[in-house]
PDB file of N, CA and C in Angstrom:
ATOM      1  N   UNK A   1       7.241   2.389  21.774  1.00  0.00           N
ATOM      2  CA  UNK A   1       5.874   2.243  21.369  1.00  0.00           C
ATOM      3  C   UNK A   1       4.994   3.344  21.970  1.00  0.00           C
ATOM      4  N   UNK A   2       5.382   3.531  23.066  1.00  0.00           N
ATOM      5  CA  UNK A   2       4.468   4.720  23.654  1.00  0.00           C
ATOM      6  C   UNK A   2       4.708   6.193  23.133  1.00  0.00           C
ATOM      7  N   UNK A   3       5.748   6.444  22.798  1.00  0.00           N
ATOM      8  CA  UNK A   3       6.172   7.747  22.090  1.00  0.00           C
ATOM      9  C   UNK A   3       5.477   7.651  20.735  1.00  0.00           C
ATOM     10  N   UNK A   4       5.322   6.594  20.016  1.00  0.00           N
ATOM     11  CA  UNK A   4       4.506   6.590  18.162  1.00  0.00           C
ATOM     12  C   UNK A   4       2.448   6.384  18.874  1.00  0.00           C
ATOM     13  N   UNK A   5       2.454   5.927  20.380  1.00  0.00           N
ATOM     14  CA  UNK A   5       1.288   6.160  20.283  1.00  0.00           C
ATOM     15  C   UNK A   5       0.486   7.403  20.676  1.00  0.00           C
ATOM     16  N   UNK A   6       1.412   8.250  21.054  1.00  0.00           N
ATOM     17  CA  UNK A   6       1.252   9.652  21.894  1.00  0.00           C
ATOM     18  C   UNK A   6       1.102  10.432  20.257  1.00  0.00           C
ATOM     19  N   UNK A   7       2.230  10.194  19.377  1.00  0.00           N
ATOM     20  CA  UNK A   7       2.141  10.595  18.345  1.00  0.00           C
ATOM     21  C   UNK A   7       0.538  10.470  17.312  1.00  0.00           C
ATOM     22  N   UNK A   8       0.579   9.462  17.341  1.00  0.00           N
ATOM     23  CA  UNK A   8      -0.395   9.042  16.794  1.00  0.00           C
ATOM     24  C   UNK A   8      -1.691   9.422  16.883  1.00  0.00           C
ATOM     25  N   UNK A   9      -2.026   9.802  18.704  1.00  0.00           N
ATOM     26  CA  UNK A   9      -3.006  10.496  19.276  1.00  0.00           C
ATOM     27  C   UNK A   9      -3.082  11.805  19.042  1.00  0.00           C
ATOM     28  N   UNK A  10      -2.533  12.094  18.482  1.00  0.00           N
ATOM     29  CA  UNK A  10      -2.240  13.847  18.474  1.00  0.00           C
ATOM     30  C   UNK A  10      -2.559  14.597  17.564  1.00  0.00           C
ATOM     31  N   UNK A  11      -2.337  13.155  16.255  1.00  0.00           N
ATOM     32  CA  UNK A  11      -2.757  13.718  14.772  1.00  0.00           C
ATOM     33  C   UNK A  11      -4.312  13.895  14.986  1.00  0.00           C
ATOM     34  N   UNK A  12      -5.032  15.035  14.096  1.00  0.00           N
ATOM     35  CA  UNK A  12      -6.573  14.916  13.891  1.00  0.00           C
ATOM     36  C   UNK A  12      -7.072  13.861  13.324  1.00  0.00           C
ATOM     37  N   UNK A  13      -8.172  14.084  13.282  1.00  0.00           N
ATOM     38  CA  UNK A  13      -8.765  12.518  12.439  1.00  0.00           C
ATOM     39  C   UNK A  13      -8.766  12.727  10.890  1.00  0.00           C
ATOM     40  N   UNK A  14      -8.481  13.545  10.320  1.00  0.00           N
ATOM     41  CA  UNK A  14      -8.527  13.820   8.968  1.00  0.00           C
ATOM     42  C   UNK A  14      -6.799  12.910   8.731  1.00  0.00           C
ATOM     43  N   UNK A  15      -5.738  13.878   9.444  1.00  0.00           N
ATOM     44  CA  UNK A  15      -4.629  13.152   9.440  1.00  0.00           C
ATOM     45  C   UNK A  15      -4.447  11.540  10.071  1.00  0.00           C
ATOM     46  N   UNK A  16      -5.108  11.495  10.647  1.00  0.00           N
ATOM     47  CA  UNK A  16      -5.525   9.564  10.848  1.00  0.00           C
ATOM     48  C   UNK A  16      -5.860   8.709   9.813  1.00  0.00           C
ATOM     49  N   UNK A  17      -6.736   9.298   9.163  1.00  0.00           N
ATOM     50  CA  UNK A  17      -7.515   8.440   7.971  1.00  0.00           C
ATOM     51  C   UNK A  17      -6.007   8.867   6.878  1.00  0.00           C
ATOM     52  N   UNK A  18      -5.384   9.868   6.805  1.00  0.00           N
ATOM     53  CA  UNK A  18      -4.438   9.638   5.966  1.00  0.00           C
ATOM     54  C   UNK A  18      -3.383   8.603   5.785  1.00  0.00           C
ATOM     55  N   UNK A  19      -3.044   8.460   7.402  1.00  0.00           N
ATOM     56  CA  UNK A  19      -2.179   7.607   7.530  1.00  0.00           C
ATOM     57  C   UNK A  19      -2.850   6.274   7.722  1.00  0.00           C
ATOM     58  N   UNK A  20      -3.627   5.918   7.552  1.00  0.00           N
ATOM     59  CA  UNK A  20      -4.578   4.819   7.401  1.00  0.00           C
ATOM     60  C   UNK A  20      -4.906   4.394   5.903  1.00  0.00           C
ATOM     61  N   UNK A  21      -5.051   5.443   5.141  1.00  0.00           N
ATOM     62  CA  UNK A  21      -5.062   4.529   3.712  1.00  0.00           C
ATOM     63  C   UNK A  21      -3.472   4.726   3.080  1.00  0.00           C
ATOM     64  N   UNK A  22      -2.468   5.478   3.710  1.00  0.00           N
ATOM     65  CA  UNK A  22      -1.241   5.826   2.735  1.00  0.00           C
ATOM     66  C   UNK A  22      -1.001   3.605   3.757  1.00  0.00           C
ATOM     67  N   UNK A  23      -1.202   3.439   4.838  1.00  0.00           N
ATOM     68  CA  UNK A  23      -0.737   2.147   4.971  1.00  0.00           C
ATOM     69  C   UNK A  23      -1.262   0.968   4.025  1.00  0.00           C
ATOM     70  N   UNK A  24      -2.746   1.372   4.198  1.00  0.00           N
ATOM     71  CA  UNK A  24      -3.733   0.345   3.125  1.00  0.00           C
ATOM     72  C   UNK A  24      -3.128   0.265   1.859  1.00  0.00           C
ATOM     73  N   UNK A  25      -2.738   1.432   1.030  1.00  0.00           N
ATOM     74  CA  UNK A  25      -2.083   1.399  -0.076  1.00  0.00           C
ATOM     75  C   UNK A  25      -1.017   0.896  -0.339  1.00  0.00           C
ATOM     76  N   UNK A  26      -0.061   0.932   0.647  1.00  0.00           N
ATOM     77  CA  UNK A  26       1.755   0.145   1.032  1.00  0.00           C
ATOM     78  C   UNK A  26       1.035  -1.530   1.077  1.00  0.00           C
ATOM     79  N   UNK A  27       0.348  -1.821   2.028  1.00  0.00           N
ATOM     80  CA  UNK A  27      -0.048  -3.084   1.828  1.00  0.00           C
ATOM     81  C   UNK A  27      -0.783  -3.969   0.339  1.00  0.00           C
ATOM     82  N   UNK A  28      -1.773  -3.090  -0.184  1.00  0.00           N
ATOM     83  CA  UNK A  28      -2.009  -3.441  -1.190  1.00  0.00           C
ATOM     84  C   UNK A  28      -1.160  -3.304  -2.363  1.00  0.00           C
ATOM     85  N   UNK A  29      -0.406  -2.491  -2.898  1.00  0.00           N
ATOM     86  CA  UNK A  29       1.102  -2.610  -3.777  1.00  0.00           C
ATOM     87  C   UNK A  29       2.014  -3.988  -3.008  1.00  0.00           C
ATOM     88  N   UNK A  30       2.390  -4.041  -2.111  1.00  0.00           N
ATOM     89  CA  UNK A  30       3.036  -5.290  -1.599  1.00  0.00           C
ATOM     90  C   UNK A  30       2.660  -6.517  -2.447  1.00  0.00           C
ATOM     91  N   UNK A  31       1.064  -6.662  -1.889  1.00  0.00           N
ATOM     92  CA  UNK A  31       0.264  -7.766  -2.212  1.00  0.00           C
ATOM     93  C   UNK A  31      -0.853  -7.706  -2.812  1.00  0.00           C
ATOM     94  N   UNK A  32      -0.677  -7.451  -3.889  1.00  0.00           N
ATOM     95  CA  UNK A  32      -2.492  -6.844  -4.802  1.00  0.00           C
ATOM     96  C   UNK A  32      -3.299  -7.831  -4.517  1.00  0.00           C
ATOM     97  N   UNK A  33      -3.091  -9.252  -4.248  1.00  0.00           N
ATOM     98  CA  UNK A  33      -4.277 -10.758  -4.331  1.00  0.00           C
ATOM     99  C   UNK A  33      -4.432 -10.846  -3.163  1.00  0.00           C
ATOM    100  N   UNK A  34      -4.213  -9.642  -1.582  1.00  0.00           N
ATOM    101  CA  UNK A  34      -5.180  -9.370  -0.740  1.00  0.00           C
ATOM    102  C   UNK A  34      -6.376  -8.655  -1.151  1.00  0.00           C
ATOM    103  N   UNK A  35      -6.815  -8.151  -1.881  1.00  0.00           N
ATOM    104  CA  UNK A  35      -7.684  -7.633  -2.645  1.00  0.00           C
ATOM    105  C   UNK A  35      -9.080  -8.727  -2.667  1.00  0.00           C
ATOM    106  N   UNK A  36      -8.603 -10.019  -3.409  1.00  0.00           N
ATOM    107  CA  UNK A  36      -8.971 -11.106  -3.480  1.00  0.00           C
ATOM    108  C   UNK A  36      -9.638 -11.874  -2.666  1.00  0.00           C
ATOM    109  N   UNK A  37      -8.936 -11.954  -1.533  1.00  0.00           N
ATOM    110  CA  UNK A  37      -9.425 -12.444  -0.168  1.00  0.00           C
ATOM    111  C   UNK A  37     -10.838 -12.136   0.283  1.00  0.00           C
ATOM    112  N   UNK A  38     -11.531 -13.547   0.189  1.00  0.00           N
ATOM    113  CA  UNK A  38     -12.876 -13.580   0.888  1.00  0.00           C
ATOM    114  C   UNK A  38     -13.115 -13.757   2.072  1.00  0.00           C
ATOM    115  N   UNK A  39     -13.759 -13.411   3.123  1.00  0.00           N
ATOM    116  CA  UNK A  39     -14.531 -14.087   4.480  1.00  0.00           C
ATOM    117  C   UNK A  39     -12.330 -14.500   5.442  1.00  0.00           C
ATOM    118  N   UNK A  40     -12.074 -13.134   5.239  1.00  0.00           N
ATOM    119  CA  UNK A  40     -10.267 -13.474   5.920  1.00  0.00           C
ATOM    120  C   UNK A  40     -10.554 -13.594   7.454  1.00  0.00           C
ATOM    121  N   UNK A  41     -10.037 -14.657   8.158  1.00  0.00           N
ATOM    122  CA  UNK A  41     -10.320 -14.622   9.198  1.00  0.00           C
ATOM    123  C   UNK A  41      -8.628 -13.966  10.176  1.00  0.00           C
ATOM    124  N   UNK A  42      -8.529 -13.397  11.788  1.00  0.00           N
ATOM    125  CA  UNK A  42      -7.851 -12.826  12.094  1.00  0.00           C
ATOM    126  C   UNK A  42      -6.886 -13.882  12.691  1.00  0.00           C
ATOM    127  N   UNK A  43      -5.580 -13.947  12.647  1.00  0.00           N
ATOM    128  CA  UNK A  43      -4.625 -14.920  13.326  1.00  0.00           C
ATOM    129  C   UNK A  43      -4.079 -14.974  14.671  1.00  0.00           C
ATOM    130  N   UNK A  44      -4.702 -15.972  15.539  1.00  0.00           N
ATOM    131  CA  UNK A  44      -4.766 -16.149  17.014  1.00  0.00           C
ATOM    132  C   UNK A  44      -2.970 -14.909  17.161  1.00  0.00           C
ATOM    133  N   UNK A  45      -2.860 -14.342  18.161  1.00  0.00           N
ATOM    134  CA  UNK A  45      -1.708 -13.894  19.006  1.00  0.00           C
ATOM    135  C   UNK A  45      -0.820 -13.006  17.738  1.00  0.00           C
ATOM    136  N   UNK A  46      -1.401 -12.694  16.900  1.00  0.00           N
ATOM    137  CA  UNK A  46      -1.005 -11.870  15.716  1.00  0.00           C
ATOM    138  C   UNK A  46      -1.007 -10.231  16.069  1.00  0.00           C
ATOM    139  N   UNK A  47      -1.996  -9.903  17.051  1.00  0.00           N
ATOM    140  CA  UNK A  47      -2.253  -8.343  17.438  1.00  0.00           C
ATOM    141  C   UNK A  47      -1.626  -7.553  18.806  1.00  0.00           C
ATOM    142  N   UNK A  48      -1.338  -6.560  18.546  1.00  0.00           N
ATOM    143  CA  UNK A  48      -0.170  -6.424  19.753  1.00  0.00           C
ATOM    144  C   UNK A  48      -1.450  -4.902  20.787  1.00  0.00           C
ATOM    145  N   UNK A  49      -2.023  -5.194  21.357  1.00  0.00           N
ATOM    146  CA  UNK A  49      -3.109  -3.990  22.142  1.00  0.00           C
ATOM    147  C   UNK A  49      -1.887  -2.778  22.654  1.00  0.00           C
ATOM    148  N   UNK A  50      -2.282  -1.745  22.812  1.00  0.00           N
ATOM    149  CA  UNK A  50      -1.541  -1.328  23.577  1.00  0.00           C
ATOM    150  C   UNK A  50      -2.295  -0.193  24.331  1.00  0.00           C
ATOM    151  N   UNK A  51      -1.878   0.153  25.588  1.00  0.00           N
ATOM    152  CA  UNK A  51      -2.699   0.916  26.419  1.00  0.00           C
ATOM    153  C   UNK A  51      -2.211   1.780  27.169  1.00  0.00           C
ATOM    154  N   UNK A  52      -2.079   2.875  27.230  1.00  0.00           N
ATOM    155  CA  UNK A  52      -1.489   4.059  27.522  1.00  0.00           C
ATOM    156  C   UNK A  52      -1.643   4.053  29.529  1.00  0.00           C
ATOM    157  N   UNK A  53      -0.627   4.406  29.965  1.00  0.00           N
ATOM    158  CA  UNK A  53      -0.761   4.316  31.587  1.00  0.00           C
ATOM    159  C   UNK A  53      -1.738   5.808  31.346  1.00  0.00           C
ATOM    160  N   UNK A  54      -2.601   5.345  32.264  1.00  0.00           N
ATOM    161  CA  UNK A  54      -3.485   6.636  32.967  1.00  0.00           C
ATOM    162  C   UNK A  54      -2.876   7.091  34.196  1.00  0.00           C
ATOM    163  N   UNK A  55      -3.010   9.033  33.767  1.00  0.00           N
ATOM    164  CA  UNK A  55      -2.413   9.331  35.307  1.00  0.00           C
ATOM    165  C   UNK A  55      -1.468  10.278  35.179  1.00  0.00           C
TER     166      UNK A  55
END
């Protein structure tokens, strides 16, 4: 995980937002009737933080 977040940090923000809607798009082809979804609320212990050691 720390090696894809080093990665991740590295890209510019132009290449961020790419890889941010090429995911949005994988998700929405999956499931088009997330689209749909009103007022979605977030699912307790569903999100994984992660935090880079300083130093």
């Amino acid at each position: 995980m720390a090696a894809k977040s080093e990665w991740f940090q590295s890209l510019s923000f132009a290449d961020r937002m790419d890889v941010f809607v090429d995911m949005t798009d994988l998700i929405v082809g999956l499931n088009p009737s997330i689209l749909e979804s009103k007022d979605a609320k977030p699912i307790p212990g569903r999100v994984r933080v992660l935090e880079l050691p300083r130093g």
